[in-house]
Protein backbone atom coordinates (compact mmCIF):
# COMPACT_ATOMS: atom_id res chain seq x y z
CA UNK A 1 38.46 58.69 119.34
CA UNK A 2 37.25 61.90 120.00
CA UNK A 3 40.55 63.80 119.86
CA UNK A 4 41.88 61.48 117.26
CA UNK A 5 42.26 64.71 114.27
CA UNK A 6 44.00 66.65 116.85
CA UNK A 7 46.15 64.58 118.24
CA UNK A 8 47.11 63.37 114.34
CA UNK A 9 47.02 67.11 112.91
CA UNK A 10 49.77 68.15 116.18
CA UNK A 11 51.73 65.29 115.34
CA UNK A 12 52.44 66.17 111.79
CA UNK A 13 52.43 69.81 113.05
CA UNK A 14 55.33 69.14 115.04
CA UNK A 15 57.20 66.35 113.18
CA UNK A 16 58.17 68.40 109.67
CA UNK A 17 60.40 65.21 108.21
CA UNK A 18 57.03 63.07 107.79
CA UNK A 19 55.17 63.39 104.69
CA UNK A 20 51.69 63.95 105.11
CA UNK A 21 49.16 61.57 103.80
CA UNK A 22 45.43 63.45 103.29
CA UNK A 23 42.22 61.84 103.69
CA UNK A 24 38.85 63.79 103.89
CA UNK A 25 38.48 65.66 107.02
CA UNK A 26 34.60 65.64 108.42
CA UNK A 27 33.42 69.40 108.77
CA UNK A 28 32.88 68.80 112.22
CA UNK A 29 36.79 67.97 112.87
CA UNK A 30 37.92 70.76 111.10
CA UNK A 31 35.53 73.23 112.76
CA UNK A 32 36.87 71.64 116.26
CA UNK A 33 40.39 72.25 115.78
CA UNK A 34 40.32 75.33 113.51
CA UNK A 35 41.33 78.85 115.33
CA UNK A 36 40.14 80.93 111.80
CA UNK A 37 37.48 80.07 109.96
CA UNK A 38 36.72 82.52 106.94
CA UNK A 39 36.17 83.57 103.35
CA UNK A 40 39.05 85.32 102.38
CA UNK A 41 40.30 86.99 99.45
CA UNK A 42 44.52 87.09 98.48
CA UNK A 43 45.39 90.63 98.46
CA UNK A 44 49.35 89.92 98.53
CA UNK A 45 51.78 87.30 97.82
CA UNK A 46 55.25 87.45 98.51
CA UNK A 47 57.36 83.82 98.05
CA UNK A 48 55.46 81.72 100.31
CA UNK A 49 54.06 84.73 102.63
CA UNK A 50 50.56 85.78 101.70
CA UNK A 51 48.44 88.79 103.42
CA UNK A 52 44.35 87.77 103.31
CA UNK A 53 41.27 90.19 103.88
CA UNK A 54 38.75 88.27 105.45
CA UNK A 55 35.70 88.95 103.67
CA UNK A 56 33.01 87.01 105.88
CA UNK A 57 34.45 85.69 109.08
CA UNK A 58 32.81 82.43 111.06
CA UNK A 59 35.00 81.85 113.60
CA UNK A 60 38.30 83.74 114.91
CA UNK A 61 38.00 86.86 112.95
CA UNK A 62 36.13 89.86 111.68
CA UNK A 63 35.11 91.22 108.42
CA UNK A 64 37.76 93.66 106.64
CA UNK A 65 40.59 92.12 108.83
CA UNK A 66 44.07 91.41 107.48
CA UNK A 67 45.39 87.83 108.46
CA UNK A 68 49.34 86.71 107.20
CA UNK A 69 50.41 83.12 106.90
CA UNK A 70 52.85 81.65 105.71
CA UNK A 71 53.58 78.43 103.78
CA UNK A 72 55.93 75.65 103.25
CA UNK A 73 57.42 75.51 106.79
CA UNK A 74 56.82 71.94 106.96
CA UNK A 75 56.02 69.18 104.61
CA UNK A 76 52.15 69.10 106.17
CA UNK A 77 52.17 73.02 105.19
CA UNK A 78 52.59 73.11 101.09
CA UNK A 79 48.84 74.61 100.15
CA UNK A 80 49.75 77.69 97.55
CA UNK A 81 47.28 80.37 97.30
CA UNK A 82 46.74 82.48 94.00
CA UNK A 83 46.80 86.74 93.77
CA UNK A 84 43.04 87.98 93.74
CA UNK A 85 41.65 84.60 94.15
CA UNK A 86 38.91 83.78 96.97
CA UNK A 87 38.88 80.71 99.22
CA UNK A 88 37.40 79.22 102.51
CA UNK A 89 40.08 79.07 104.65
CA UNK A 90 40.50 77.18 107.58
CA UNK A 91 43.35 78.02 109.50
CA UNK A 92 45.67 76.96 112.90
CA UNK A 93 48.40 79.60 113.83
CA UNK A 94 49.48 81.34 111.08
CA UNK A 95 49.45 78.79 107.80
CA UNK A 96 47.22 76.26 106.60
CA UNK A 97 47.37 72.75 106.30
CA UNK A 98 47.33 70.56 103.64
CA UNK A 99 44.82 68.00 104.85
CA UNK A 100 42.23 70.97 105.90
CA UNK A 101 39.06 71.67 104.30
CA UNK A 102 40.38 75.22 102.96
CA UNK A 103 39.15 75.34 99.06
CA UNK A 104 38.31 77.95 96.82
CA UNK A 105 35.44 79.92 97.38
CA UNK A 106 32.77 78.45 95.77
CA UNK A 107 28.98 80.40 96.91
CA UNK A 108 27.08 77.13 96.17
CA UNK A 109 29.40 74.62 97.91
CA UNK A 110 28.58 72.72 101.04
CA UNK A 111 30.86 74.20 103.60
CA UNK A 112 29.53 77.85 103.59
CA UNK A 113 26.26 76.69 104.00
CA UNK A 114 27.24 74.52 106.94
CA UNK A 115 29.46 77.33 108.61
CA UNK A 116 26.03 79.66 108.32
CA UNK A 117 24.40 76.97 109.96
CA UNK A 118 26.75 76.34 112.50
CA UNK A 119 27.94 79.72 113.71
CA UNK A 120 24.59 82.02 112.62
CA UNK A 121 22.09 79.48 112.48
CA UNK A 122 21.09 80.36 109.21
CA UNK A 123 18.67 77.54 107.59
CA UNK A 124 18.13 74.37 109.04
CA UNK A 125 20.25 70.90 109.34
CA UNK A 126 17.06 68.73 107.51
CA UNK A 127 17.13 71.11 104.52
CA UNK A 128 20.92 71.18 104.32
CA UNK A 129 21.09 67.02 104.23
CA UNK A 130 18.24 66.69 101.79
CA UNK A 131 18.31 65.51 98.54
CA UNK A 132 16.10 68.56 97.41
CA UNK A 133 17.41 71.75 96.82
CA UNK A 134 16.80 74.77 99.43
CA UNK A 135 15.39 77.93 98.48
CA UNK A 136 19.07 79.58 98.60
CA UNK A 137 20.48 76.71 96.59
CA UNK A 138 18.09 77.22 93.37
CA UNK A 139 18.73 80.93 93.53
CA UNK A 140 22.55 80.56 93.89
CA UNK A 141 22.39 77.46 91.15
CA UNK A 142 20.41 79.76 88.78
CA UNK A 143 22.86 82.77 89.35
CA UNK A 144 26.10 80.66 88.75
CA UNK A 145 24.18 78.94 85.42
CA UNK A 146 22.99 82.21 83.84
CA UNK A 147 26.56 83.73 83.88
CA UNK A 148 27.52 81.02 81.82
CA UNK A 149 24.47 80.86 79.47
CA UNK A 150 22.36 78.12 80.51
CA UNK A 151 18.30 78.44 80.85
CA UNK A 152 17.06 78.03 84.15
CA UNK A 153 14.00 77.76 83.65
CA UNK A 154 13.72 73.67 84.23
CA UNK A 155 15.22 74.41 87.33
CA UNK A 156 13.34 73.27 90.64
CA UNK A 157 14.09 71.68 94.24
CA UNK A 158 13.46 68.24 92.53
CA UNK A 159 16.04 69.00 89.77
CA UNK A 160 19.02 65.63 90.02
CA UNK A 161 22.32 65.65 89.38
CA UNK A 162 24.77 63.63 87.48
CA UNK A 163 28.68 63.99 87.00
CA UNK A 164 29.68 61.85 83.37
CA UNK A 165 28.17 58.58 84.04
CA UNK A 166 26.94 58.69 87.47
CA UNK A 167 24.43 59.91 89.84
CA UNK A 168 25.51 62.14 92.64
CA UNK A 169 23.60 64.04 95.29
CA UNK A 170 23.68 67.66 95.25
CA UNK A 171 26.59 68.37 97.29
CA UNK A 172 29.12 66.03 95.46
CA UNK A 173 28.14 68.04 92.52
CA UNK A 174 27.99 71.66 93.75
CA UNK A 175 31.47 70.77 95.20
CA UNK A 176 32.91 69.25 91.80
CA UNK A 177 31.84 72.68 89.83
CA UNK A 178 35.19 73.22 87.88
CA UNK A 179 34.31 76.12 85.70
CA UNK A 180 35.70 75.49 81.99
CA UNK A 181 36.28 71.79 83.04
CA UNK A 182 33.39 70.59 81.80
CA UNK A 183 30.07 71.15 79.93
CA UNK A 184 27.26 71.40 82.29
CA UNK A 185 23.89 71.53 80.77
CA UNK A 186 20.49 70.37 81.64
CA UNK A 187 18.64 67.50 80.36
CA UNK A 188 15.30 65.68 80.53
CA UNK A 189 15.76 62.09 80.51
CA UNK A 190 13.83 59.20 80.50
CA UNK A 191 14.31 56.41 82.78
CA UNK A 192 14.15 52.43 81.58
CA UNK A 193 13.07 51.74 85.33
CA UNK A 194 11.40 54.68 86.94
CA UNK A 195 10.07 57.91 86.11
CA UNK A 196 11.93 60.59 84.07
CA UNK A 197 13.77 63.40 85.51
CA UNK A 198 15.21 66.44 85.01
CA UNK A 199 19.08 66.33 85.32
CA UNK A 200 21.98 68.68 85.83
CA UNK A 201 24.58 67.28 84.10
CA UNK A 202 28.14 67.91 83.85
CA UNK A 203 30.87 65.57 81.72
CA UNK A 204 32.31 64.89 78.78
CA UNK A 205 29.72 63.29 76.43
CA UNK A 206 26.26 63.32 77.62
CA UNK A 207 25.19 61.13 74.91
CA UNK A 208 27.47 58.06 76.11
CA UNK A 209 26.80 58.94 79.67
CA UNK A 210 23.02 58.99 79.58
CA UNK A 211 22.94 55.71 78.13
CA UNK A 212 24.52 54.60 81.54
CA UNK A 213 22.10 56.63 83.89
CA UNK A 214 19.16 55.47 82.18
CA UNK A 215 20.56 51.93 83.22
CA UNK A 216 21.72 52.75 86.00
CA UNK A 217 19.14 52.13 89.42
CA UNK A 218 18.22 55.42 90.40
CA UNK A 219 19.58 55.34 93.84
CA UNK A 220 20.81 58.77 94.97
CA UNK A 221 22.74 58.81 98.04
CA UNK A 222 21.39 61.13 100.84
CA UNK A 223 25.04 62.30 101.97
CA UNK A 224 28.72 61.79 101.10
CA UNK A 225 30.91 59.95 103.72
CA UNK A 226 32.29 63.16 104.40
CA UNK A 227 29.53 64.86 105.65
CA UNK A 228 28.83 62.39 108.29
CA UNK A 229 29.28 64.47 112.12
């Protein structure tokens, strides 16, 4: 199995009448067969060609380089990028895939975190799979909350999160962050079978959704599927 992603990710590569089908690639996949890995801002878009400046490179390229790809070749090659707009791109040849872990940049997201980890060996693998926040995470948190007006002040490495109605661990929420989505706020709230806690929260109606989490068995998961190496 160990060659599995490539072998799948060549296939559609090479076979542009097949629609592709996406499920969640595991970071350590998409490391393997990656050639670029980097934060990159879109400096130029022209039809379906797009020039990058690679902002932070992990793997492939430098800082202040200029890398060109090029879209819609094949069916498995439809990602669109936007002018000015940042994202983590991982990248084979010159496009990217649709299947790959390539998002918009998002500081307090998993996979830069990981990639410092990985390639710099910035911070450590127990902190990064904990259900407590690291240092860098409550600074980052507090930075991305007080540009949108939202005290901080409740904020610790014990804080728990919550999207509408259910309880998520701290990556599935720092990866759903949808600015202007949602309301995100901060709550205390008392549990029916356990200790309060002090929740991030981000939904619709926090009044209907609390009713569920303080219901709800306060299991947190340790990791998302995802995540798994």
């Amino acid at each position: 199995m160990k060659n599995t992603l490539a072998i799948i990710v060549l296939s559609l590569h090479f076979s542009p009448a097949w629609a592709c089908q996406c499920s969640p690639v595991k970071f350590t996949d998409e490391v393997r067969v990656s050639e670029k890995i980097f934060h990159g801002r879109v400096i130029s878009v022209t039809d379906n060609h797009y020039e990058l400046e690679v902002l932070r490179g992990w793997k492939g390229v430098t800082p202040g380089e200029h890398v060109s790809i090029v879209q819609g070749r094949t069916s498995c090659e439809r990602r669109i990028f936007e002018l000015n707009q940042e994202y983590i791109f991982y990248m084979n040849g010159t496009s990217v895939w649709n299947c790959s872990r390539t998002a918009l940049y998002n500081p307090i997201s998993l996979d830069p975190e990981l990639l410092d980890l990985e390639f710099y060996r910035i911070g450590d693998r127990d902190s990064v799979y904990s259900a407590t926040l690291t240092a860098r995470e409550v600074s980052m948190l507090k930075s991305f909350l007080v540009i949108r007006n939202i005290s901080t002040t409740e904020i610790d490495a014990k804080l728990e999160f919550a999207i509408d109605k259910h309880w998520v661990n701290k990556w599935s929420f720092f990866n759903a962050l949808q600015p202007g989505m949602y309301k995100i706020e901060i709550f205390q709230l008392t549990m029916e079978n356990g200790p309060g806690a002090t929740v991030l929260w981000m939904g619709e109606n926090w009044r209907k959704s609390s009713r569920k989490l303080r219901r709800t068995r306060h299991h947190i998961p340790q990791q998302a599927l995802y995540l798994n190496p």
